[in-house]
N, C-alpha and C. Protein backbone atom coordinates (compact mmCIF):
# COMPACT_ATOMS: atom_id res chain seq x y z
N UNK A 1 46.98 44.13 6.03
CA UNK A 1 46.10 44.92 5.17
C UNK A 1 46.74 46.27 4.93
N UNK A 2 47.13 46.54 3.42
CA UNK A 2 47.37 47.90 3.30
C UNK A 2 46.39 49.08 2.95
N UNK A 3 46.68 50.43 3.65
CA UNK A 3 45.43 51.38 3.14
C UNK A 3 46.34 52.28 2.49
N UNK A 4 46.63 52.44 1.61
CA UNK A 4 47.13 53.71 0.70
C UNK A 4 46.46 54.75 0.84
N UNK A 5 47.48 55.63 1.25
CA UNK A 5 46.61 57.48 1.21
C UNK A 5 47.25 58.66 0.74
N UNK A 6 46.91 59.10 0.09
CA UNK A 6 47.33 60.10 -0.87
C UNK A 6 46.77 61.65 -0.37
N UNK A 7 47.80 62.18 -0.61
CA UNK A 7 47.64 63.83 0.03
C UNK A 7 46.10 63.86 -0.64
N UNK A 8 45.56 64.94 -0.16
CA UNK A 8 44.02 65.04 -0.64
C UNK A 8 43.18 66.40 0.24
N UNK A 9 42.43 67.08 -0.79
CA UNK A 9 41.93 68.40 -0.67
C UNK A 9 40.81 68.55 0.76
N UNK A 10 40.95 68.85 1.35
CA UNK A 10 40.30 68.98 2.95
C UNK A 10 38.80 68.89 2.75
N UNK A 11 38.09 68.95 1.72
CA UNK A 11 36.70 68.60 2.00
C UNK A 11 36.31 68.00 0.99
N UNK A 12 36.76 67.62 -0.44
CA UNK A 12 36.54 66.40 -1.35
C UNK A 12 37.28 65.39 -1.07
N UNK A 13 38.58 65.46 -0.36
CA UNK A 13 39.50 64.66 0.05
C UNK A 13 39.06 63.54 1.14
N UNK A 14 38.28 64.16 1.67
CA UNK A 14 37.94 64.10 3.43
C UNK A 14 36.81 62.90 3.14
N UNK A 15 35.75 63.21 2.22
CA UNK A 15 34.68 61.83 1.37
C UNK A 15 35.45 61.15 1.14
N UNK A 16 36.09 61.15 0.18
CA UNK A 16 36.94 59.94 -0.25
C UNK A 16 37.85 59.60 0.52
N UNK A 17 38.49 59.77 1.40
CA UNK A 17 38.84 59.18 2.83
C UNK A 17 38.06 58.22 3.28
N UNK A 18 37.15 58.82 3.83
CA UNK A 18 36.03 58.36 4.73
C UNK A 18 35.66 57.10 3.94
N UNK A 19 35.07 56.63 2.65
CA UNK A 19 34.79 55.61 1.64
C UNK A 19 35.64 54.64 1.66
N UNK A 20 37.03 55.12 1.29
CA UNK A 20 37.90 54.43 1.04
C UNK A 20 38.50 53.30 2.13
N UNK A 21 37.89 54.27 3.31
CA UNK A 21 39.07 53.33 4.64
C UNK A 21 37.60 52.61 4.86
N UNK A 22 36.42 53.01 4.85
CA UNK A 22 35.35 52.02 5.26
C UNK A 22 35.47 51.04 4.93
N UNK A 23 35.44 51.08 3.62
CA UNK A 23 35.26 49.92 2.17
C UNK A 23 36.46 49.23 2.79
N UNK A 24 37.54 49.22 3.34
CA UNK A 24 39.04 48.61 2.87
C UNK A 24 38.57 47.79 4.08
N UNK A 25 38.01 48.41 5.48
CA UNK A 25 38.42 47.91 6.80
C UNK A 25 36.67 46.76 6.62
N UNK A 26 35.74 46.99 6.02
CA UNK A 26 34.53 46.34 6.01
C UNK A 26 34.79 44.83 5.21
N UNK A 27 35.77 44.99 4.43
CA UNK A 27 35.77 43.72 3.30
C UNK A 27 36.58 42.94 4.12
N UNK A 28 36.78 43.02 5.19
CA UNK A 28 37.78 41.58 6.35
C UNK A 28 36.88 42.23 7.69
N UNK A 29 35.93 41.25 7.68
CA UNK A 29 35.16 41.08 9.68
C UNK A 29 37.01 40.85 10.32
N UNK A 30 37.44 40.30 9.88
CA UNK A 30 38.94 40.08 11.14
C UNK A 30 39.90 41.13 11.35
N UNK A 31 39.80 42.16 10.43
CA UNK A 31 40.72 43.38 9.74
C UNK A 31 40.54 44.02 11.43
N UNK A 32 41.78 44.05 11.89
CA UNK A 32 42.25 45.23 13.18
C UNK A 32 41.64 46.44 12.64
N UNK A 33 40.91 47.53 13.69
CA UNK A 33 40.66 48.53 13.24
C UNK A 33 41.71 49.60 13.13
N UNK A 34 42.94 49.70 12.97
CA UNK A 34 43.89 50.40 12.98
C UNK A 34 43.77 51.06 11.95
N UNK A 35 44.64 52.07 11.92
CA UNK A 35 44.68 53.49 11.06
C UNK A 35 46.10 54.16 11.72
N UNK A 36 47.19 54.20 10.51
CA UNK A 36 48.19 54.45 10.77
C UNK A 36 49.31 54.40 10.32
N UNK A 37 50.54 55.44 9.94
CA UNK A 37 51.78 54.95 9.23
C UNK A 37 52.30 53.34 8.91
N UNK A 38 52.36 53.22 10.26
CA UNK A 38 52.67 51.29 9.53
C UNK A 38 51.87 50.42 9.19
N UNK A 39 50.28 50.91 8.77
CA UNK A 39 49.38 50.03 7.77
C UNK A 39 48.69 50.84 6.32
N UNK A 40 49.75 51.64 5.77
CA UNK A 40 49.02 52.35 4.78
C UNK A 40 50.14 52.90 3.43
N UNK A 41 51.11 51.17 3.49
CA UNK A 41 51.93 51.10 2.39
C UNK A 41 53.33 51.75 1.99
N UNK A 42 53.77 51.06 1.47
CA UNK A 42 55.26 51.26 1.40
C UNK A 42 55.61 52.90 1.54
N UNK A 43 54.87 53.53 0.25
CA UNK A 43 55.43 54.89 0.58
C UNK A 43 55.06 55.89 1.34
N UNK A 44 54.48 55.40 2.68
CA UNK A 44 54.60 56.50 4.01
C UNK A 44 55.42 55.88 5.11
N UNK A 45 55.96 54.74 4.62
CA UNK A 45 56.67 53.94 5.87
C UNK A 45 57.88 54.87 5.80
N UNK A 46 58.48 55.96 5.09
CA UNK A 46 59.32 56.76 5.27
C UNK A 46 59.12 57.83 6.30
N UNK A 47 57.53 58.12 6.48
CA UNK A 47 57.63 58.79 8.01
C UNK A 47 56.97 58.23 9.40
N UNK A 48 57.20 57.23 9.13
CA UNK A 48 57.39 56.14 10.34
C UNK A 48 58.20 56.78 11.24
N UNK A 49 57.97 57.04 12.54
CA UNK A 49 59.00 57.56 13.59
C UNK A 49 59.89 56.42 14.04
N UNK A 50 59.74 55.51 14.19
CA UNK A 50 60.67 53.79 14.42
C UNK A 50 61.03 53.63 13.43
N UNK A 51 62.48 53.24 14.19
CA UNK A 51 63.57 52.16 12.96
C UNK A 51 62.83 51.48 12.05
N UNK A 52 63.47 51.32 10.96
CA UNK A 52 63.47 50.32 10.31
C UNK A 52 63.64 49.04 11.15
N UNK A 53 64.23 49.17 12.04
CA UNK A 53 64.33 47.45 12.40
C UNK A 53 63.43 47.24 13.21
N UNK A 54 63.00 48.70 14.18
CA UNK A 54 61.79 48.16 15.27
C UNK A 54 60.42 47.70 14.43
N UNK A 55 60.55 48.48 13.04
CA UNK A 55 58.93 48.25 12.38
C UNK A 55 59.41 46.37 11.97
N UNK A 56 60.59 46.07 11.50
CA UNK A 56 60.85 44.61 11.24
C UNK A 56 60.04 43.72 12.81
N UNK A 57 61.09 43.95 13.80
CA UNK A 57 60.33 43.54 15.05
C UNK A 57 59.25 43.77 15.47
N UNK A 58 58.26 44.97 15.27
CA UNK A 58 56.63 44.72 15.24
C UNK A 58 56.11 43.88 14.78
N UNK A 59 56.34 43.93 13.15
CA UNK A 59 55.96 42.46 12.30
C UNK A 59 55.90 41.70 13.24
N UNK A 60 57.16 41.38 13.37
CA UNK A 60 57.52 39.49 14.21
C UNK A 60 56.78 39.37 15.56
N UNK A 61 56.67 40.68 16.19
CA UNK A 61 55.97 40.06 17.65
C UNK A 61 54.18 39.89 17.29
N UNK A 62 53.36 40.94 16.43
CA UNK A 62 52.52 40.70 16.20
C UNK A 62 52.43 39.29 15.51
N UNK A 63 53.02 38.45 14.23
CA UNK A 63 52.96 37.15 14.09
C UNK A 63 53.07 36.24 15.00
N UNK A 64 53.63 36.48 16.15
CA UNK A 64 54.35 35.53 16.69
C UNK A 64 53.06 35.35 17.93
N UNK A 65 52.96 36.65 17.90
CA UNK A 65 51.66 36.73 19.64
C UNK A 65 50.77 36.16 18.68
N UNK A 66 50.17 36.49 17.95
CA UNK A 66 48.71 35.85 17.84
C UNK A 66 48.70 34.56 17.14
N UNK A 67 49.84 33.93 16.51
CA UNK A 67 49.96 32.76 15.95
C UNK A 67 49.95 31.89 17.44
N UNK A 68 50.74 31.82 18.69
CA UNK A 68 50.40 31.49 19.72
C UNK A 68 49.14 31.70 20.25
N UNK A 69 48.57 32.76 20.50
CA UNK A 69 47.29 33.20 20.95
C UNK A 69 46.25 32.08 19.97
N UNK A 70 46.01 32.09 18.78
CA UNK A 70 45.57 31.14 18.14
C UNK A 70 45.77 29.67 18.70
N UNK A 71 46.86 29.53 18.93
CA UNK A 71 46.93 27.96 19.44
C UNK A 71 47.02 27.63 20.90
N UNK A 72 46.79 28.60 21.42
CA UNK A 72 46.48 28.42 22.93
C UNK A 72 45.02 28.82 23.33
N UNK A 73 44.23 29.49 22.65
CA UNK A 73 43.60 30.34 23.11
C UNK A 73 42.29 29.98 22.41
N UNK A 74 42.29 29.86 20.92
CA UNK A 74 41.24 29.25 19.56
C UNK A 74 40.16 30.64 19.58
N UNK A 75 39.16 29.79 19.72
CA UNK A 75 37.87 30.51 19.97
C UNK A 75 37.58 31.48 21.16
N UNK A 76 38.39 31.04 21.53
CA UNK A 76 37.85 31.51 23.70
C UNK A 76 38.37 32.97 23.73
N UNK A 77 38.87 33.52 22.62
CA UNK A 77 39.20 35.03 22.35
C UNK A 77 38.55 35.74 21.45
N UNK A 78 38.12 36.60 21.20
CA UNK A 78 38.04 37.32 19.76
C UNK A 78 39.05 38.57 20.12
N UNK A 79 40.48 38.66 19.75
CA UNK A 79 40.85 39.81 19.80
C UNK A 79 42.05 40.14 18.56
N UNK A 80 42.57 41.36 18.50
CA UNK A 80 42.84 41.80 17.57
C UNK A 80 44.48 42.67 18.42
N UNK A 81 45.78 42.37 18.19
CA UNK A 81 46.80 42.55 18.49
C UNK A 81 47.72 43.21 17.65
N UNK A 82 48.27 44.78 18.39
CA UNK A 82 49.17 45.60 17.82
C UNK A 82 50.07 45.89 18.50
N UNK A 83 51.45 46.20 17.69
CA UNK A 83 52.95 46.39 18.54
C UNK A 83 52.94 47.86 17.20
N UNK A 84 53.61 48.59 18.45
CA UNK A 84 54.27 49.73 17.75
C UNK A 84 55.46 50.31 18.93
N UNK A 85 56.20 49.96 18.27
CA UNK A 85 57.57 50.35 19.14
C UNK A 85 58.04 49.40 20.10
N UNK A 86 57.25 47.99 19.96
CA UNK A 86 57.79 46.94 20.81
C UNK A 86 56.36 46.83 21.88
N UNK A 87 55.48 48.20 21.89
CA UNK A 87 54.70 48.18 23.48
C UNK A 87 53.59 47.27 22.24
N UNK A 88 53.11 46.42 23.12
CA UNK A 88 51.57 45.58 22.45
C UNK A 88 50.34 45.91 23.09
N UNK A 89 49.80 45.94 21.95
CA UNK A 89 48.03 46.48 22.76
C UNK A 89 47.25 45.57 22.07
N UNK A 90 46.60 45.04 23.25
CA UNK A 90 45.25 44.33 22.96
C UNK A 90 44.27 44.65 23.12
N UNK A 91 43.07 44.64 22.49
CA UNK A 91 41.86 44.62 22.32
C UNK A 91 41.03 43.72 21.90
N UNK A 92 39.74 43.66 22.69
CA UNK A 92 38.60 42.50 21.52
C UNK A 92 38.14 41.83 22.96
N UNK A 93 37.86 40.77 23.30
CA UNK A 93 36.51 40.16 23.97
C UNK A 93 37.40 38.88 24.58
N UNK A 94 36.91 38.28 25.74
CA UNK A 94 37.54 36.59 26.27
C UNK A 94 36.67 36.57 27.08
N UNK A 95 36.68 35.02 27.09
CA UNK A 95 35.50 34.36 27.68
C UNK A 95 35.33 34.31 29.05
N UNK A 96 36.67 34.52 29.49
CA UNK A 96 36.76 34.54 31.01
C UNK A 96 38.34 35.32 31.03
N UNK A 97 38.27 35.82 32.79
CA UNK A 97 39.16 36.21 33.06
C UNK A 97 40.28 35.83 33.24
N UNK A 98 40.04 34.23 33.24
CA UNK A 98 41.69 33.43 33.43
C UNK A 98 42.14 33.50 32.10
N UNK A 99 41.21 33.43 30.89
CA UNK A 99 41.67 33.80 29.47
C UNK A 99 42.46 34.78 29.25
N UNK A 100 41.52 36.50 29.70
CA UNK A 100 42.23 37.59 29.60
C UNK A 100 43.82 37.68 30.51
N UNK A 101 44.23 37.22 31.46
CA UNK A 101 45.15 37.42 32.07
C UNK A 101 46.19 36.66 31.07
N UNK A 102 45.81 35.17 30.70
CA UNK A 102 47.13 34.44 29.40
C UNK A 102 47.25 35.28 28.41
N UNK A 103 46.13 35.68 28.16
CA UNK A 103 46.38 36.70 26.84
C UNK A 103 47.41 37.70 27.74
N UNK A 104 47.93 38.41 28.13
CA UNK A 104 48.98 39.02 29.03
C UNK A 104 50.50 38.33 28.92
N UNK A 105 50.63 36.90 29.35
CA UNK A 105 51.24 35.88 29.42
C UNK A 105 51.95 35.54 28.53
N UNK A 106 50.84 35.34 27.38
CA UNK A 106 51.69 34.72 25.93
C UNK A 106 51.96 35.84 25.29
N UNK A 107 51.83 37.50 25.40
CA UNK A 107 51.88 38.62 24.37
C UNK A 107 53.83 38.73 25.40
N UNK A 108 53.39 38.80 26.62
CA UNK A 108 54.81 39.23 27.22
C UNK A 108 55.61 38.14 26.92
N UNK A 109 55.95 37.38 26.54
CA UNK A 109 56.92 36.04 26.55
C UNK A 109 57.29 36.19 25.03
N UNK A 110 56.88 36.92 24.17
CA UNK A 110 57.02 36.89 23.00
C UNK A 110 58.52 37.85 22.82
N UNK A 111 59.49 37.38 22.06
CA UNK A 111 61.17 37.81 22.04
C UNK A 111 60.38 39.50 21.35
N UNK A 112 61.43 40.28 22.54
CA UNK A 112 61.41 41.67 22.35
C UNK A 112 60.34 42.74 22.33
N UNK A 113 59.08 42.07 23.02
CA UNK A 113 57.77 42.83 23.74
C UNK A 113 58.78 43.33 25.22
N UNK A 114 58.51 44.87 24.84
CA UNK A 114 58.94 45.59 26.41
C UNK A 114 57.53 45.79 27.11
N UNK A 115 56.64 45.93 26.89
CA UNK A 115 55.08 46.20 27.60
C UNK A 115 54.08 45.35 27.11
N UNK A 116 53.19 45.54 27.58
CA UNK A 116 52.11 44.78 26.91
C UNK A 116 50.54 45.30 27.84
N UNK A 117 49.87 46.17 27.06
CA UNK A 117 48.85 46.84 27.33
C UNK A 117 47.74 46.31 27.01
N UNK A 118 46.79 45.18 28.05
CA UNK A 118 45.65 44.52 27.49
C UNK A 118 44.26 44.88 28.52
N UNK A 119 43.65 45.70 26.80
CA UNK A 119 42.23 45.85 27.72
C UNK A 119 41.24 45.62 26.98
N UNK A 120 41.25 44.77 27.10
CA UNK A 120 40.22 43.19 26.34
C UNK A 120 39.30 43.00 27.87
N UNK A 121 37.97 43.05 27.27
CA UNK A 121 37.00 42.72 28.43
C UNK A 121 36.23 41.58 28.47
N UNK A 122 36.04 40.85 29.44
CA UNK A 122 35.59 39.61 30.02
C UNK A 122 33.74 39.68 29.08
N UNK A 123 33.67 39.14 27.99
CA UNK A 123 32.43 39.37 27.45
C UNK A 123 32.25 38.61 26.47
N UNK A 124 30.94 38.26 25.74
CA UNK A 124 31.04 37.80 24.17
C UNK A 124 31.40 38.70 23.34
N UNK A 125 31.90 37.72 22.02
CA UNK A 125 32.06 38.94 20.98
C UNK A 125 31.60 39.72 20.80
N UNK A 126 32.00 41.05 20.23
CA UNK A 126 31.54 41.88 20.35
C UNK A 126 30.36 41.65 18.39
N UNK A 127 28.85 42.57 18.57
CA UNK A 127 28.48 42.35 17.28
C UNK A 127 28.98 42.96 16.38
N UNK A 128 28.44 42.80 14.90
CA UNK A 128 28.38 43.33 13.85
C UNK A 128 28.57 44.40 13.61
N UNK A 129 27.26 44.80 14.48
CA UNK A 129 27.03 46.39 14.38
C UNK A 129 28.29 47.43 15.11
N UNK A 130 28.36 46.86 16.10
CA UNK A 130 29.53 47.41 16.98
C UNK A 130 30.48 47.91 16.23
N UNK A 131 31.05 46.64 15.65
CA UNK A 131 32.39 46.61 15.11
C UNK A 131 32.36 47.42 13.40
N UNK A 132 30.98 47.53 13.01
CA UNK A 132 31.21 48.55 12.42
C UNK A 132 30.88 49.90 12.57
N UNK A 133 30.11 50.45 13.19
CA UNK A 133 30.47 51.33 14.54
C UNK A 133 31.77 51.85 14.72
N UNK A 134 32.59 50.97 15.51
CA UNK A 134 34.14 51.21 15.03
C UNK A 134 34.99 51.66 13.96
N UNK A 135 34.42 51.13 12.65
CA UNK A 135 35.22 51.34 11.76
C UNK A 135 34.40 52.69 11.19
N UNK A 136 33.31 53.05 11.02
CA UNK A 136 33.15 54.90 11.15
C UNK A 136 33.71 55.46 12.15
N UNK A 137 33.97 55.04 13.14
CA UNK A 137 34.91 56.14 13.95
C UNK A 137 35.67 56.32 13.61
N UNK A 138 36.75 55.08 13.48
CA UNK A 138 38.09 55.39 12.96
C UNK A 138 38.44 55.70 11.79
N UNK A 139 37.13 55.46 10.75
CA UNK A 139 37.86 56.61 9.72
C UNK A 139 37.39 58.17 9.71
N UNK A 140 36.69 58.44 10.67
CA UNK A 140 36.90 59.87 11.10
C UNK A 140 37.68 60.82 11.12
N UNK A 141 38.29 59.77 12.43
CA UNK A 141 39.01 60.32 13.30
C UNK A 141 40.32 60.48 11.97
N UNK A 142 40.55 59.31 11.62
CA UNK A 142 42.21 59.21 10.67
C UNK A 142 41.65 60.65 9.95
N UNK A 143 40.27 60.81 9.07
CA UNK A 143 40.41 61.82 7.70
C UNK A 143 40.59 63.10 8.79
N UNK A 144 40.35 63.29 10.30
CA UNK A 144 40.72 64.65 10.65
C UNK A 144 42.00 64.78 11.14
N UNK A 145 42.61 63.53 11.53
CA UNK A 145 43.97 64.09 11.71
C UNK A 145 44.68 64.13 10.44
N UNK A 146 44.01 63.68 9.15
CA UNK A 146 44.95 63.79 7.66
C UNK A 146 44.22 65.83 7.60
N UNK A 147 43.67 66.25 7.93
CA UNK A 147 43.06 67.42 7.81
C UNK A 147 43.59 68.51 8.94
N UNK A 148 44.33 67.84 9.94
CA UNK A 148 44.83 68.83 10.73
C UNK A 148 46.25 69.22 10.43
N UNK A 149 46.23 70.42 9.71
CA UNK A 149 47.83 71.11 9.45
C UNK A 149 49.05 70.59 10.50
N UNK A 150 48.75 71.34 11.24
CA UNK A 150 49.63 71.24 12.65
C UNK A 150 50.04 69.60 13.31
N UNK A 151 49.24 68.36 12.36
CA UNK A 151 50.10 67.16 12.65
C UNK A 151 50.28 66.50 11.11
N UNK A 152 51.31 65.47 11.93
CA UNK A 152 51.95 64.42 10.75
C UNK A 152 51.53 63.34 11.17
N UNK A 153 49.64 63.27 9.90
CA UNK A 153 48.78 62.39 10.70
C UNK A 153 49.61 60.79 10.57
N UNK A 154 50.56 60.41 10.05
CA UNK A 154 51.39 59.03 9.63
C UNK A 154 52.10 58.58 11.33
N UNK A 155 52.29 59.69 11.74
CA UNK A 155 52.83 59.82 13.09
C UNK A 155 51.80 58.79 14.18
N UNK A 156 51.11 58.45 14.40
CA UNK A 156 49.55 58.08 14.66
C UNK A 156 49.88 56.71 14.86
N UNK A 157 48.93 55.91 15.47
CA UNK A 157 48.69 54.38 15.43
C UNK A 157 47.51 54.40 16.03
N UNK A 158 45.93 54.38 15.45
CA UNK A 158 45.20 54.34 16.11
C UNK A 158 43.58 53.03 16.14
N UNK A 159 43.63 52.62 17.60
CA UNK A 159 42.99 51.59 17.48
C UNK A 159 41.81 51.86 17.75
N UNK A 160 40.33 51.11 17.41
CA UNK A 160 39.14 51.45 17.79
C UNK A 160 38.63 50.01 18.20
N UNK A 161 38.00 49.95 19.75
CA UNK A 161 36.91 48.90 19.58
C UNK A 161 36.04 49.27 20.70
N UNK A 162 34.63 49.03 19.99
CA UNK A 162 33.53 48.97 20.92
C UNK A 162 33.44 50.74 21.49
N UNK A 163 33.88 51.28 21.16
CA UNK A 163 33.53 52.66 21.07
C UNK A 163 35.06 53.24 21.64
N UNK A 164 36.00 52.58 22.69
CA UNK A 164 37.28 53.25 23.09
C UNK A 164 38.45 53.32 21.52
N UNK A 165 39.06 54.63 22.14
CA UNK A 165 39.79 54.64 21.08
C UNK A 165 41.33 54.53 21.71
N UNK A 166 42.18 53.62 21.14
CA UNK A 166 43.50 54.01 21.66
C UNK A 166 44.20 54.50 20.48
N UNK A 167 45.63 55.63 20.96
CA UNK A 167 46.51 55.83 20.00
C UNK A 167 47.56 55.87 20.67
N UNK A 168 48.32 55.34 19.74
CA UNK A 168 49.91 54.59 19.77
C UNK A 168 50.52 56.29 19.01
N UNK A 169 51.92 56.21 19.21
CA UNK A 169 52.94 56.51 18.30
C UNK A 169 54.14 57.39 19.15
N UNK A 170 54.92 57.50 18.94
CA UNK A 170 56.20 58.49 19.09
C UNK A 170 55.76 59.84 18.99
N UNK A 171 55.64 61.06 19.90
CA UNK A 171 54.94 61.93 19.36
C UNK A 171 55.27 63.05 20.75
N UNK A 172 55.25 63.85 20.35
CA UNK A 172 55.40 65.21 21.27
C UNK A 172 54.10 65.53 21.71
N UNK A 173 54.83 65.74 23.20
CA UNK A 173 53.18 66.44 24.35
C UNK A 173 52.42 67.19 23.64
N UNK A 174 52.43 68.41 22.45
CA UNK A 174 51.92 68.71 21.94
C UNK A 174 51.00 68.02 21.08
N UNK A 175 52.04 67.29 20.53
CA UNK A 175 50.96 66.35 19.30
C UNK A 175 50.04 65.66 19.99
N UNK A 176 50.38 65.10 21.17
CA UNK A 176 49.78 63.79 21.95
C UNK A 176 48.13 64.46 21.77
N UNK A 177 48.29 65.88 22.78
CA UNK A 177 47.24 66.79 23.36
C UNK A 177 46.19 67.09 22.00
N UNK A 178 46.46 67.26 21.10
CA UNK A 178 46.13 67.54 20.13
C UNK A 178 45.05 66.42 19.01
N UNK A 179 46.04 65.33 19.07
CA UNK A 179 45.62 64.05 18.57
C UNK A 179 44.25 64.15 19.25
N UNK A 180 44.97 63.66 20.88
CA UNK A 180 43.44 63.55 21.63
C UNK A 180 41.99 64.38 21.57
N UNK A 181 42.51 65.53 21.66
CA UNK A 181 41.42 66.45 21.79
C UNK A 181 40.78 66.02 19.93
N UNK A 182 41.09 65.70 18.81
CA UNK A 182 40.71 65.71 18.03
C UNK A 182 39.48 64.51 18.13
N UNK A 183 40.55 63.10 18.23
CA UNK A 183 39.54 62.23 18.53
C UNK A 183 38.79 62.05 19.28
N UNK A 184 38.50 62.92 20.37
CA UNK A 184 37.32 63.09 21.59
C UNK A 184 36.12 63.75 21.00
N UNK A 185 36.84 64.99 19.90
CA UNK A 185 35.41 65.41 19.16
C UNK A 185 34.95 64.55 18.38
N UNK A 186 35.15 63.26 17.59
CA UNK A 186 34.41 62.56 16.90
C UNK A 186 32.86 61.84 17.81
N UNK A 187 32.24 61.78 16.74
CA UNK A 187 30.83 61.34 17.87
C UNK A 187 30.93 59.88 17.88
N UNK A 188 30.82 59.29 19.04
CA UNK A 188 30.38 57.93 18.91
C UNK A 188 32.05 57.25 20.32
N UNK A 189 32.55 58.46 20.12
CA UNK A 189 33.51 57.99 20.57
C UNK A 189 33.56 57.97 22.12
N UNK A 190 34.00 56.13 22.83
CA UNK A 190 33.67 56.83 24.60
C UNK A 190 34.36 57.38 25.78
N UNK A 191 36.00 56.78 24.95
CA UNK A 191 36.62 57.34 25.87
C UNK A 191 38.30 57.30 24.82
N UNK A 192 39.18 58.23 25.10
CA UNK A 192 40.39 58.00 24.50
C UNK A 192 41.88 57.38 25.68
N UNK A 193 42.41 56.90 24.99
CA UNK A 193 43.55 56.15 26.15
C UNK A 193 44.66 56.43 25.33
N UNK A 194 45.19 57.02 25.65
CA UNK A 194 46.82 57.19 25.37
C UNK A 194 47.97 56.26 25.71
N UNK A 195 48.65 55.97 24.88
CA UNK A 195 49.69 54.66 24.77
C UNK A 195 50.81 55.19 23.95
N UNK A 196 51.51 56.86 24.28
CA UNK A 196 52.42 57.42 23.14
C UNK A 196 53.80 57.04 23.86
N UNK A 197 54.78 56.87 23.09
CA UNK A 197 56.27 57.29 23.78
C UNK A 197 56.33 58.81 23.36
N UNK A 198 56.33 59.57 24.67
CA UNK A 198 56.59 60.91 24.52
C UNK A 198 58.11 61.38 24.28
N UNK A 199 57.97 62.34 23.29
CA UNK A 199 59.09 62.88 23.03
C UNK A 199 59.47 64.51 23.34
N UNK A 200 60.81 64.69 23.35
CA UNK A 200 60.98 66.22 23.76
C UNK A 200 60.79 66.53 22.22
N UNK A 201 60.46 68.21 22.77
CA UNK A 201 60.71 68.91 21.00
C UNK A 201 62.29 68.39 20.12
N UNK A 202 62.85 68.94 21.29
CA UNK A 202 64.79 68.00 20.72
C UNK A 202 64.44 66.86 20.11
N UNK A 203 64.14 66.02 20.45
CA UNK A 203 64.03 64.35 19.89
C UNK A 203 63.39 64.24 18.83
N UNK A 204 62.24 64.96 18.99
CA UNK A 204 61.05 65.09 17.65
C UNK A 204 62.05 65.81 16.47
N UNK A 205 62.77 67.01 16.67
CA UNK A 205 63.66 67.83 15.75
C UNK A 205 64.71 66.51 14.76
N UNK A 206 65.24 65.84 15.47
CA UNK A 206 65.92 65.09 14.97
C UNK A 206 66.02 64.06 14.62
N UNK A 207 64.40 63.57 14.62
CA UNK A 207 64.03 62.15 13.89
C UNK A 207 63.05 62.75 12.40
N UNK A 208 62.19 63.70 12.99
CA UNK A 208 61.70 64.17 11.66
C UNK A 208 61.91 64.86 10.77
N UNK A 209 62.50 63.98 9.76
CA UNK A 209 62.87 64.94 8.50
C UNK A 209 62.65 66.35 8.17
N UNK A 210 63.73 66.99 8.01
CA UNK A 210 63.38 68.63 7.82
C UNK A 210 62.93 68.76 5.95
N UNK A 211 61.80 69.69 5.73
CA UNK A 211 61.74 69.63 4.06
C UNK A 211 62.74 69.73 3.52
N UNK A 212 62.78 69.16 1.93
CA UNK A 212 63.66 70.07 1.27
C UNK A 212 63.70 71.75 0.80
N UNK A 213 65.05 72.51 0.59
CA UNK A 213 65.13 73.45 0.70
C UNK A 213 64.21 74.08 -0.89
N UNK A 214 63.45 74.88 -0.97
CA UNK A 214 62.77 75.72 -2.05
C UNK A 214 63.53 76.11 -3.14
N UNK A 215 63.60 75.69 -4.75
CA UNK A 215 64.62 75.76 -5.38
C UNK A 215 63.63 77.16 -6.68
């Protein structure tokens, strides 16, 4: 699912945010609640902090885990699976705990998963309401980090279910601290979990593009 987002004025911008990602993430019950550089179209995949080839290999491990997960697993899961930078995070519901632990099993066995972060809880699906619940959080949270100067909200990978929020991405202790504290002020939200590869300021300097010079 792609979400296209376009620079946009901090408080007419911020509505039409909010509409736009509802509407996009409401028209698929199966739609991952993610919000993030690598689901919001070709032209922000330029500030993607990962290779080009690691975003190729996300693709493939996310196809690959849940096309297995599907055929091992069927019904006896409801969950929803993301790779960013190789680490995989799961979320969503299993019927039992010998379920949730394969779900572990078949995400790690998958060619070129280095981690695999699953906190999927022993429960029924989760409802309706919940899960959209979720998807007002997370477009919150995305229209305030597109509203916070001081980040490069594309930088981001952020998941919502059942009220926890996780965020993914490559990102400096600063940004990390920042991200968080943002999405902690959204209401509804119960707890935030961090899943970043931290970077030094050095590292951050030299993956993110410097502007062009003022002509």
């Amino acid at each position: 699912m792609n979400l296209p987002i376009k620079p946009l004025a901090p408080k007419s911008g911020r509505r039409v945010l909010l509409a736009t990602l509802a509407a996009a993430l409401l028209s698929s019950a199966c739609a991952p609640l993610v919000l993030g550089g690598a689901m919001v179209g070709g032209a922000l995949m330029a500030t993607d902090r990962r290779t080009s080839g690691t975003q190729l290999e996300d693709q493939g491990i996310e196809l690959k885990a849940n096309s297995r997960i599907r055929e091992q697993l069927g019904d006896r899961v409801h969950v929803s699976l993301n790779s960013y930078n190789r680490l995989v995070l799961i979320t969503g519901e299993a019927r039992s705990e010998a379920d949730r632990t394969l779900l572990t099993t078949i995400a790690s066995g998958v060619e070129n998963v280095q981690s695999v972060l699953n906190e999927t809880a022993v429960m029924g699906n989760s409802s309706l309401g919940s899960r959209s619940n979720d998807v007002l959080i997370a477009t919150k949270i995305r229209a305030n980090l597109v509203d916070a100067r001081d980040l490069i909200s594309n930088a981001f990978y952020v998941v919502v279910e059942r009220g926890d929020v996780f965020i993914m991405g490559r990102v400096s202790e600063r940004e990390a601290t920042r991200a968080v504290e943002i999405a902690r002020g959204v209401g509804g939200v119960k707890k935030v979990v961090r899943a970043f590869e931290i970077l030094s300021e050095d590292e951050l300097a030299r993956i993110v593009p410097k502007p062009a010079p003022a002509r």
